[in-house]
PDB file of N, CA and C in Angstrom:
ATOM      1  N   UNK A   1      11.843 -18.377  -4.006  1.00  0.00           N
ATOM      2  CA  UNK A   1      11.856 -17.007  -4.494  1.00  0.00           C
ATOM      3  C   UNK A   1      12.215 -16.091  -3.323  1.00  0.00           C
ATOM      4  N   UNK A   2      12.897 -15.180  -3.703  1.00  0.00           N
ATOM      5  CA  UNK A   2      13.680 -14.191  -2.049  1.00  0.00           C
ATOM      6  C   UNK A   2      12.642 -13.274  -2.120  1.00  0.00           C
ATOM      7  N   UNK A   3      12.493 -12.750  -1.079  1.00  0.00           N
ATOM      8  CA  UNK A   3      11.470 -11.957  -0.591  1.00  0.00           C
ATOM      9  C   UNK A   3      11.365 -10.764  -1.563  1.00  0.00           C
ATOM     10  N   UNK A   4      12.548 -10.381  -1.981  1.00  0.00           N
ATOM     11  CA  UNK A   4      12.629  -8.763  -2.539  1.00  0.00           C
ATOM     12  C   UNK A   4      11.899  -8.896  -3.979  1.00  0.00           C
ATOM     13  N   UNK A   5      11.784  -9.880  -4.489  1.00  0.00           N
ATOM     14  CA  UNK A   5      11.005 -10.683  -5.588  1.00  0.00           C
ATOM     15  C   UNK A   5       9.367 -10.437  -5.355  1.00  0.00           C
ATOM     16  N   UNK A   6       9.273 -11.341  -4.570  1.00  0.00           N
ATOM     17  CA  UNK A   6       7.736 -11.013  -4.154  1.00  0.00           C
ATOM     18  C   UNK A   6       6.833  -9.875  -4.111  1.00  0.00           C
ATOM     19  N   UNK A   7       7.509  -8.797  -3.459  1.00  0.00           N
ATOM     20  CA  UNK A   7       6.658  -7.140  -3.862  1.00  0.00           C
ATOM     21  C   UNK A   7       6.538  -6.882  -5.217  1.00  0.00           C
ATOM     22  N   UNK A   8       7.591  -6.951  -6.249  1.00  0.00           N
ATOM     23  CA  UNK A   8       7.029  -6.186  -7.461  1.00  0.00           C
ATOM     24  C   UNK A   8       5.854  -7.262  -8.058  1.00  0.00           C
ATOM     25  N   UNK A   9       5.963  -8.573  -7.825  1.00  0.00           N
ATOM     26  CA  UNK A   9       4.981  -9.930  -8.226  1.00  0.00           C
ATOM     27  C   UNK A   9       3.691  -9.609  -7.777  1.00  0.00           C
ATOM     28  N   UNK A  10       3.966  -9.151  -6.042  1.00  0.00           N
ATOM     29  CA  UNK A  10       2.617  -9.019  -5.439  1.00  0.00           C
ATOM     30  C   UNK A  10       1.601  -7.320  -6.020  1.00  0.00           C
ATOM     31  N   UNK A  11       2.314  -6.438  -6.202  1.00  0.00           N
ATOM     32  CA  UNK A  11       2.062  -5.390  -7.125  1.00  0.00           C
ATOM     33  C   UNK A  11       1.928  -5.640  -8.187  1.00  0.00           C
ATOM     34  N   UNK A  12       2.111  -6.330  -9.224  1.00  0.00           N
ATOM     35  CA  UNK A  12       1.185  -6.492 -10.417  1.00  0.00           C
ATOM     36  C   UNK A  12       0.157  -7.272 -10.295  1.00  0.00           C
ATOM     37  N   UNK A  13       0.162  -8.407  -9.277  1.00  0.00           N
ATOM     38  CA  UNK A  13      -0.875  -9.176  -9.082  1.00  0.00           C
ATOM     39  C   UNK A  13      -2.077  -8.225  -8.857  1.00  0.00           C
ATOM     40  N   UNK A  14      -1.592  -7.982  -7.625  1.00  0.00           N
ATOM     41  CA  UNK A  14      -2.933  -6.657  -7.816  1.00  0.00           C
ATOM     42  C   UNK A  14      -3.068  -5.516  -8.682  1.00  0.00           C
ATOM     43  N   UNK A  15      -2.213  -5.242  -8.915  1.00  0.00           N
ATOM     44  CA  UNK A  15      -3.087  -4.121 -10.170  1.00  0.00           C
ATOM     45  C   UNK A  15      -4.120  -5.023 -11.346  1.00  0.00           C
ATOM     46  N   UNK A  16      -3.105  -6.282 -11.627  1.00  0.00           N
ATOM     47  CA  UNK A  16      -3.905  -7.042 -12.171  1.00  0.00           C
ATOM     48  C   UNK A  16      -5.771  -6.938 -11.835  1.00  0.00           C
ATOM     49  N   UNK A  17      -5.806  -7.711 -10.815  1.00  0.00           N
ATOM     50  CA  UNK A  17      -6.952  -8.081 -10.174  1.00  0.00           C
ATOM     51  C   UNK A  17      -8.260  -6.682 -10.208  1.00  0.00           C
ATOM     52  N   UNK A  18      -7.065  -5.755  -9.604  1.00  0.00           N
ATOM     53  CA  UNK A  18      -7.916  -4.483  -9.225  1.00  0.00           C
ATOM     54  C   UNK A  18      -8.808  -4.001 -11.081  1.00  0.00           C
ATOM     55  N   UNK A  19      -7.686  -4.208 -11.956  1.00  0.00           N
ATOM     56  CA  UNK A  19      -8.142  -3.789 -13.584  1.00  0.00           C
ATOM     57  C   UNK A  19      -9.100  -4.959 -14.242  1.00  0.00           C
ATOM     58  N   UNK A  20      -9.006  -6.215 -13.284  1.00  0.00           N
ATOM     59  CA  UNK A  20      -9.757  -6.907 -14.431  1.00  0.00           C
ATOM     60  C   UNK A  20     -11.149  -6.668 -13.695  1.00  0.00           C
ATOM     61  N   UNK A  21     -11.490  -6.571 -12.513  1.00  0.00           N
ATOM     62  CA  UNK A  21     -12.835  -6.013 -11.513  1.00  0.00           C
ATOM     63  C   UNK A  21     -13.210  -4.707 -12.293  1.00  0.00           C
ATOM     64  N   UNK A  22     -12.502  -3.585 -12.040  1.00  0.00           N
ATOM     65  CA  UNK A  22     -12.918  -1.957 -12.932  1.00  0.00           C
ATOM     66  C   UNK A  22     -13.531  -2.562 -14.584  1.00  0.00           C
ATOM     67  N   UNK A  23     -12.403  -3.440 -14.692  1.00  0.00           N
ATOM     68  CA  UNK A  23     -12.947  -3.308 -16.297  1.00  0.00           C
ATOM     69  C   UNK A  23     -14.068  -4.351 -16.763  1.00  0.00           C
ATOM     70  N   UNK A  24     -14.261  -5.611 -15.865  1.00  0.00           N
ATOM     71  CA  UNK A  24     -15.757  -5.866 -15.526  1.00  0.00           C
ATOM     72  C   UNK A  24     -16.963  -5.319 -15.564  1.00  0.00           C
ATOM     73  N   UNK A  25     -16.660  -4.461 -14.265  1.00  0.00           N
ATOM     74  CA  UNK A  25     -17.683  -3.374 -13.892  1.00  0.00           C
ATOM     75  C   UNK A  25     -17.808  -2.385 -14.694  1.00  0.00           C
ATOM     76  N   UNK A  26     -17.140  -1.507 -14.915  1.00  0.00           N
ATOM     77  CA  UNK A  26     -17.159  -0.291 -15.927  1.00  0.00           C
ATOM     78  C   UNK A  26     -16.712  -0.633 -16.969  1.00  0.00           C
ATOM     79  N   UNK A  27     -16.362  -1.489 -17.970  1.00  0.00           N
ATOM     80  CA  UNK A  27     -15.546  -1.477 -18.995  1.00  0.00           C
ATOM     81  C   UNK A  27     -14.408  -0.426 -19.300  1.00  0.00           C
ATOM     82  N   UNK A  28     -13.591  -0.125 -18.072  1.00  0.00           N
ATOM     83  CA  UNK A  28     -12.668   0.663 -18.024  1.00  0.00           C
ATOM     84  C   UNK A  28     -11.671  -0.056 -17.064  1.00  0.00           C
ATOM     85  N   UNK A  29     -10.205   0.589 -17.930  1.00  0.00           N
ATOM     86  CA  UNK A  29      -9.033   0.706 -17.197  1.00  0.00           C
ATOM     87  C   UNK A  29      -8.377   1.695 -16.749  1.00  0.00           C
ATOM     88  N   UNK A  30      -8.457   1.972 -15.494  1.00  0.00           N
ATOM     89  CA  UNK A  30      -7.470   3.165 -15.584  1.00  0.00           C
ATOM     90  C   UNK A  30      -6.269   3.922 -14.888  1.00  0.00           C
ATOM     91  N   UNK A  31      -6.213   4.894 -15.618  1.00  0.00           N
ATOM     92  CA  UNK A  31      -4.837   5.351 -15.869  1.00  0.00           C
ATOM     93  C   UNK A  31      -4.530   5.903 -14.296  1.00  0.00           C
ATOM     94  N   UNK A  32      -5.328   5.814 -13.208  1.00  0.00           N
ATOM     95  CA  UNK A  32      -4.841   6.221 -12.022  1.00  0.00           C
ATOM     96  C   UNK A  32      -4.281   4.712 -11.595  1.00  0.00           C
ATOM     97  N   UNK A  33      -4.771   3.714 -12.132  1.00  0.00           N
ATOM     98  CA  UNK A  33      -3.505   2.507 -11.582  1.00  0.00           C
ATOM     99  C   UNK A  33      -2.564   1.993 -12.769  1.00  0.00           C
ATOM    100  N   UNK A  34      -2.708   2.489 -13.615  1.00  0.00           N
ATOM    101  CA  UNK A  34      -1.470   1.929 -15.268  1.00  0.00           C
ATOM    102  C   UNK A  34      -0.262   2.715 -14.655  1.00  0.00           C
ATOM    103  N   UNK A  35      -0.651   3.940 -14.452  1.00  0.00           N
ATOM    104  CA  UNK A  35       0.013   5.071 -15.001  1.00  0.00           C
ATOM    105  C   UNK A  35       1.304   4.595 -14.070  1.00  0.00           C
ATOM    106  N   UNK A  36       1.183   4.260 -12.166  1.00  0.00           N
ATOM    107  CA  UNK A  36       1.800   4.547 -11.332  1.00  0.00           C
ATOM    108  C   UNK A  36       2.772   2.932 -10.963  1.00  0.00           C
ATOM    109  N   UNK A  37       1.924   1.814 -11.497  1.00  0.00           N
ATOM    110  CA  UNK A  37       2.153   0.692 -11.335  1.00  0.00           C
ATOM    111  C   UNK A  37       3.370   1.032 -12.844  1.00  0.00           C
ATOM    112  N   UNK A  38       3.415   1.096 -13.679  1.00  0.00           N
ATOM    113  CA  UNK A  38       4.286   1.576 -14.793  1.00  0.00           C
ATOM    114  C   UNK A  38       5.519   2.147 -14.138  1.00  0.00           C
ATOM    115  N   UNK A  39       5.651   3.308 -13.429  1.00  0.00           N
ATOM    116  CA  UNK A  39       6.525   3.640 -13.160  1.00  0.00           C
ATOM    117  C   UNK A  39       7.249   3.762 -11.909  1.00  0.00           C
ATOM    118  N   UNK A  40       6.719   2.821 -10.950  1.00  0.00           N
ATOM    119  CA  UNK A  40       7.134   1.781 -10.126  1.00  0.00           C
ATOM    120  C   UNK A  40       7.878   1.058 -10.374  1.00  0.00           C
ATOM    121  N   UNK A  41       7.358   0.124 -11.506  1.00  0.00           N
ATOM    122  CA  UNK A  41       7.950  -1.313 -11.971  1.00  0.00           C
ATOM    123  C   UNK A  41       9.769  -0.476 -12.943  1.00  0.00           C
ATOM    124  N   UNK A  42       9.188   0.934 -13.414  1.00  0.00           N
ATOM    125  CA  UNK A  42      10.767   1.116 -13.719  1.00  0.00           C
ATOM    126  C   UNK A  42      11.508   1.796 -12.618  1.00  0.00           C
ATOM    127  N   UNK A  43      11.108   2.183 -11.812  1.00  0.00           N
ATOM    128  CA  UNK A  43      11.976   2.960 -10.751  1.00  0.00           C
ATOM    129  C   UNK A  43      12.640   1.401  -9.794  1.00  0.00           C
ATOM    130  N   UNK A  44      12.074   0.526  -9.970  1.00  0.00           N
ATOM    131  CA  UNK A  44      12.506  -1.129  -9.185  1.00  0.00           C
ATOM    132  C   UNK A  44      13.316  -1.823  -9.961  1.00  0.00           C
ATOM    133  N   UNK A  45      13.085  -1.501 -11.856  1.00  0.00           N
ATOM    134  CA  UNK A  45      14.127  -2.078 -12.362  1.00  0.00           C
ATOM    135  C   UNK A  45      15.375  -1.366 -12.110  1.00  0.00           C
ATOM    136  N   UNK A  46      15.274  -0.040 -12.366  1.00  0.00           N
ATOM    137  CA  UNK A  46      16.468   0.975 -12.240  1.00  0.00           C
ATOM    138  C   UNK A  46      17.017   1.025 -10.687  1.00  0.00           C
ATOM    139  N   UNK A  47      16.322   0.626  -9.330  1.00  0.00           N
ATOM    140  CA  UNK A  47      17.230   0.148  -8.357  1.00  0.00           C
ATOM    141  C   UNK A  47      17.944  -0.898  -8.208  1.00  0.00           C
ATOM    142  N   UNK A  48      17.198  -1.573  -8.562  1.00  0.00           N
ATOM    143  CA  UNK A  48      17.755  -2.992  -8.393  1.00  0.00           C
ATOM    144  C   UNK A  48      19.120  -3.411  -9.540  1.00  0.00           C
ATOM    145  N   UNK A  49      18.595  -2.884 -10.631  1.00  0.00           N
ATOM    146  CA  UNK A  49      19.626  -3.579 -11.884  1.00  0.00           C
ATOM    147  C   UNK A  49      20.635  -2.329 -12.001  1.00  0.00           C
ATOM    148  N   UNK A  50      19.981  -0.867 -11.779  1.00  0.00           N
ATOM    149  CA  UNK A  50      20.957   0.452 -12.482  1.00  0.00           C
ATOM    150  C   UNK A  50      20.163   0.448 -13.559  1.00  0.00           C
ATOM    151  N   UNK A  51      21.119   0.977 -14.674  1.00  0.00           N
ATOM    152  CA  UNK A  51      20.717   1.452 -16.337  1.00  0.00           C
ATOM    153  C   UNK A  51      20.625   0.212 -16.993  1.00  0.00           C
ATOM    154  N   UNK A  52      21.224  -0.774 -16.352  1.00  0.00           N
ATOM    155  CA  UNK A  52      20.604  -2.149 -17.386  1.00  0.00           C
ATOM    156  C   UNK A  52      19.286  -2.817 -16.911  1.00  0.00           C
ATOM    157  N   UNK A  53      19.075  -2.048 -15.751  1.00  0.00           N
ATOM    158  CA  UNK A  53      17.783  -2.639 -15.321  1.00  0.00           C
ATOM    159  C   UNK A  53      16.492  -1.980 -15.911  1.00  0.00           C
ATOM    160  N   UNK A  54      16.861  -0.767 -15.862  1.00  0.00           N
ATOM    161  CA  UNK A  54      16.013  -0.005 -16.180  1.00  0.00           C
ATOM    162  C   UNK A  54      15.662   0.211 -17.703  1.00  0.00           C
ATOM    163  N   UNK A  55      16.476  -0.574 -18.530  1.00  0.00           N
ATOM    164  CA  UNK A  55      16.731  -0.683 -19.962  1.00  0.00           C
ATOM    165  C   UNK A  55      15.430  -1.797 -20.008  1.00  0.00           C
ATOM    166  N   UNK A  56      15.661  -2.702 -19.636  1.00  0.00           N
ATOM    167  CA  UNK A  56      15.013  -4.004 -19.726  1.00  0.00           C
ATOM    168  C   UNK A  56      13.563  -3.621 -19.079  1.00  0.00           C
ATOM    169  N   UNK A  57      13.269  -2.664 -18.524  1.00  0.00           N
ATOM    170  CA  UNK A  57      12.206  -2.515 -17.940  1.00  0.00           C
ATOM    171  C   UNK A  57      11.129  -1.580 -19.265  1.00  0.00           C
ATOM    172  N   UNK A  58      12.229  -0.638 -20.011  1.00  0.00           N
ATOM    173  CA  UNK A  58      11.681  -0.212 -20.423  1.00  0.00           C
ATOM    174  C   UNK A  58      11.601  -0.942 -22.022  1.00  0.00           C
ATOM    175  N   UNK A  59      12.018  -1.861 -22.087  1.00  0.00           N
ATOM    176  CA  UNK A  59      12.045  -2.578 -23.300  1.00  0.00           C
ATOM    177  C   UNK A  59      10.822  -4.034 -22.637  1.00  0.00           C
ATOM    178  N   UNK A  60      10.548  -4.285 -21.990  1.00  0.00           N
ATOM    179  CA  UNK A  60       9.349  -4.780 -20.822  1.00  0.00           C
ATOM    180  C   UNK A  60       8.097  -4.115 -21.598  1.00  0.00           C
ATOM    181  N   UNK A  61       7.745  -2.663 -21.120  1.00  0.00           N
ATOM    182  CA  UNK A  61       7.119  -1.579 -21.535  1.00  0.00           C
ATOM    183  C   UNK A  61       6.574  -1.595 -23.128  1.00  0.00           C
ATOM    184  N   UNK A  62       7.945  -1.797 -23.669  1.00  0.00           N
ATOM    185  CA  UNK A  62       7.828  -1.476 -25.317  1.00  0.00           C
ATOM    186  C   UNK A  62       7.143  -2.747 -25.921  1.00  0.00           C
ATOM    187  N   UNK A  63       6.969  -4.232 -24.912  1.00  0.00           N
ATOM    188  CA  UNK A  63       7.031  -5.140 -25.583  1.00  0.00           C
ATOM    189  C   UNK A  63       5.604  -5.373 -25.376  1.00  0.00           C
ATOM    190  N   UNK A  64       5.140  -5.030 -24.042  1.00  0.00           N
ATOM    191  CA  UNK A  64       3.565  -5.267 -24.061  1.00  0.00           C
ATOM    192  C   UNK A  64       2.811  -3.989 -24.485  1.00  0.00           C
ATOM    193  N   UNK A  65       2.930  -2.596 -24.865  1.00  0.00           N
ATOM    194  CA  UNK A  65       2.610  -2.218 -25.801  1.00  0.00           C
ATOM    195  C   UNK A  65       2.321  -2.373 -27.534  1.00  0.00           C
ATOM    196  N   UNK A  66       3.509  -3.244 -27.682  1.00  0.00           N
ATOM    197  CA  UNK A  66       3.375  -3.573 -29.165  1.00  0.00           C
ATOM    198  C   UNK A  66       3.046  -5.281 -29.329  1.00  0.00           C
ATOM    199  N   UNK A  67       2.573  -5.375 -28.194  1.00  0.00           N
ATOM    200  CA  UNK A  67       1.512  -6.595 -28.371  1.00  0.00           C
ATOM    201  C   UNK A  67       0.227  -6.321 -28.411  1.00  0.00           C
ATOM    202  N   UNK A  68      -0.138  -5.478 -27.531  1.00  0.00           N
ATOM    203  CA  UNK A  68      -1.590  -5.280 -27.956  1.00  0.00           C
ATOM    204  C   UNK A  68      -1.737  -3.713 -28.548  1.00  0.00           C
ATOM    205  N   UNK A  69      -1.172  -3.358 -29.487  1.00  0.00           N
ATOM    206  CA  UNK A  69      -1.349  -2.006 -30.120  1.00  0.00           C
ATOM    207  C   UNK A  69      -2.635  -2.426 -31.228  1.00  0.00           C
ATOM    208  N   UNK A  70      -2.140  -3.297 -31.905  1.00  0.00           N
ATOM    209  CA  UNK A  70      -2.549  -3.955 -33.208  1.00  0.00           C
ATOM    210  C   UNK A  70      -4.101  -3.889 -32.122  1.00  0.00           C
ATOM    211  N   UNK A  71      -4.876  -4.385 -31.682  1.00  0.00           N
ATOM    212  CA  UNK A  71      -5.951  -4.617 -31.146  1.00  0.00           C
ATOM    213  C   UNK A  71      -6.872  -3.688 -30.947  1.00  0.00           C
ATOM    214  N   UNK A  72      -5.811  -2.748 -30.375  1.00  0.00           N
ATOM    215  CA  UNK A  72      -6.477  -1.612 -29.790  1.00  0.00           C
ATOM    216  C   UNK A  72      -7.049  -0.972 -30.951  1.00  0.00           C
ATOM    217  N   UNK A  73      -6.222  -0.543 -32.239  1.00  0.00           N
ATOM    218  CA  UNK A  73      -6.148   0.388 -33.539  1.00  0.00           C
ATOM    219  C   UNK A  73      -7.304  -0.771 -34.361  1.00  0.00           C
ATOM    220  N   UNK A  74      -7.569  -1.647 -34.517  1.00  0.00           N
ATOM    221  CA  UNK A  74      -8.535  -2.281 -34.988  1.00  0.00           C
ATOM    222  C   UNK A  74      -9.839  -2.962 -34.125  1.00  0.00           C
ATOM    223  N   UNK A  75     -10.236  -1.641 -32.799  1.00  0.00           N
ATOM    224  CA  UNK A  75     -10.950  -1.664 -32.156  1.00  0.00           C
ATOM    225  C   UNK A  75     -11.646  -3.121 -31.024  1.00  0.00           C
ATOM    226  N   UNK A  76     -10.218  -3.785 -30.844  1.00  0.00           N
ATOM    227  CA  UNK A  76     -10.828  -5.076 -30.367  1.00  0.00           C
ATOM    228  C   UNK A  76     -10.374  -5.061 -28.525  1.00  0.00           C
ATOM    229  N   UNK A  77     -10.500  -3.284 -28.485  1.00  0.00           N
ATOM    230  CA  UNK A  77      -9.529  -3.336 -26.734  1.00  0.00           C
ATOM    231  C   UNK A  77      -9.785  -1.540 -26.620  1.00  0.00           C
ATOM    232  N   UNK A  78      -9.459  -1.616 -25.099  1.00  0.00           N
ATOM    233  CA  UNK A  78      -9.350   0.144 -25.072  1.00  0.00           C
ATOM    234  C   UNK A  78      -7.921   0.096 -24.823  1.00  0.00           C
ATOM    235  N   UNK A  79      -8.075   1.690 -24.967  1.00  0.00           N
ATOM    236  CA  UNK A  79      -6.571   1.720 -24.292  1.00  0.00           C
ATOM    237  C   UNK A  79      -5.764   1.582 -22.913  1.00  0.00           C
ATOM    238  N   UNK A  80      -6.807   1.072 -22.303  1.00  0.00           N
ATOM    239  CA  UNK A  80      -6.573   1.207 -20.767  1.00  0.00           C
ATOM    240  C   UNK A  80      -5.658  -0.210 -20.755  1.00  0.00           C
ATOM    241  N   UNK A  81      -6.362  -1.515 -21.562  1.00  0.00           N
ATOM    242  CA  UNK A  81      -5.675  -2.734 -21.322  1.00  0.00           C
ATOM    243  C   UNK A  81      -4.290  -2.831 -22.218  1.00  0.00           C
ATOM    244  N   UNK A  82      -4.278  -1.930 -23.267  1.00  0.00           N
ATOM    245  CA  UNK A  82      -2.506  -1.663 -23.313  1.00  0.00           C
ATOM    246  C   UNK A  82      -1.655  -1.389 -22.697  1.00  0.00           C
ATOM    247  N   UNK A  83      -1.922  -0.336 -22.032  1.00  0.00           N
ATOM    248  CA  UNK A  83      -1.744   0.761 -20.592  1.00  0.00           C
ATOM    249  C   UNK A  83      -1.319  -0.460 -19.291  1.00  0.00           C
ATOM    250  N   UNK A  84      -2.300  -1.406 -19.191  1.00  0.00           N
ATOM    251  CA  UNK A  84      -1.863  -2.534 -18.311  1.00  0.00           C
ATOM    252  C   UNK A  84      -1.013  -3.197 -18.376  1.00  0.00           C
ATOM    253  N   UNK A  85      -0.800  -3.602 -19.927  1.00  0.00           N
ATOM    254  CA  UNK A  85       0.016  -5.008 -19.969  1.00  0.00           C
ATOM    255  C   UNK A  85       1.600  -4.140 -20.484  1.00  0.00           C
ATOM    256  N   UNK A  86       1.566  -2.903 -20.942  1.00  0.00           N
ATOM    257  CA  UNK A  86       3.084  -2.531 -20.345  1.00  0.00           C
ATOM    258  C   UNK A  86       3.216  -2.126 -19.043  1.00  0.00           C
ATOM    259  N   UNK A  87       2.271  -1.610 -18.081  1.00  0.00           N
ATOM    260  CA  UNK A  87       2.884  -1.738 -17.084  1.00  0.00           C
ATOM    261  C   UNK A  87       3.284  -2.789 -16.649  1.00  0.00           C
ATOM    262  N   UNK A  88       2.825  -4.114 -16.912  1.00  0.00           N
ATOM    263  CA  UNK A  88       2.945  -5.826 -16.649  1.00  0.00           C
ATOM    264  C   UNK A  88       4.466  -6.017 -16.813  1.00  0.00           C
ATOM    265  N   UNK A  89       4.744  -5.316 -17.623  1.00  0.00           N
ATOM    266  CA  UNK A  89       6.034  -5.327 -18.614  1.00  0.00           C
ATOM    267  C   UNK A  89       7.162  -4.552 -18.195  1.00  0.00           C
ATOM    268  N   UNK A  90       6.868  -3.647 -17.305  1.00  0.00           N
ATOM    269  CA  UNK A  90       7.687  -2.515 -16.486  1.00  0.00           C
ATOM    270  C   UNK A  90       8.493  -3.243 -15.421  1.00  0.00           C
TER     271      UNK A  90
END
């Protein structure tokens, strides 16, 4: 794997880590690490790829949102771990 790979991997890893500890502890996720890890992951697709990168990033976005929407709306999640797994998806 080339190095330039590794940062956006090693940045979700940890946001990962950092959200599943908060949401342990507090039963919260939040939006001071979704929000920024989100639009990171598209400002890296959109350097790296351009507008097709940034397409795919945001279709990334759309896809782990509408995986766990259903969950959230039938109370089995907050919204913080939607919030995560499109940024996952970014």
């Amino acid at each position: 794997m080339e190095k330039l790979s590794m940062v956006p991997l090693s940045i979700v890893l940890m946001a990962a880590l950092i959200a599943a500890a908060t949401d342990l502890w507090n039963f919260k996720v939040y939006n001071t690490l979704t929000l920024p890890v989100m639009a990171s992951g598209l400002i890296y697709q959109f350097s790296v790829g351009g507008l097709d990168g940034l397409s795919q990033g945001v279709l990334g976005v759309l896809f782990g949102f509408f995986a766990l929407i259903f969950f959230y709306v039938m109370g089995g999640m907050g919204a913080g771990d939607v919030k995560l797994l499109s940024a996952v998806g970014a």
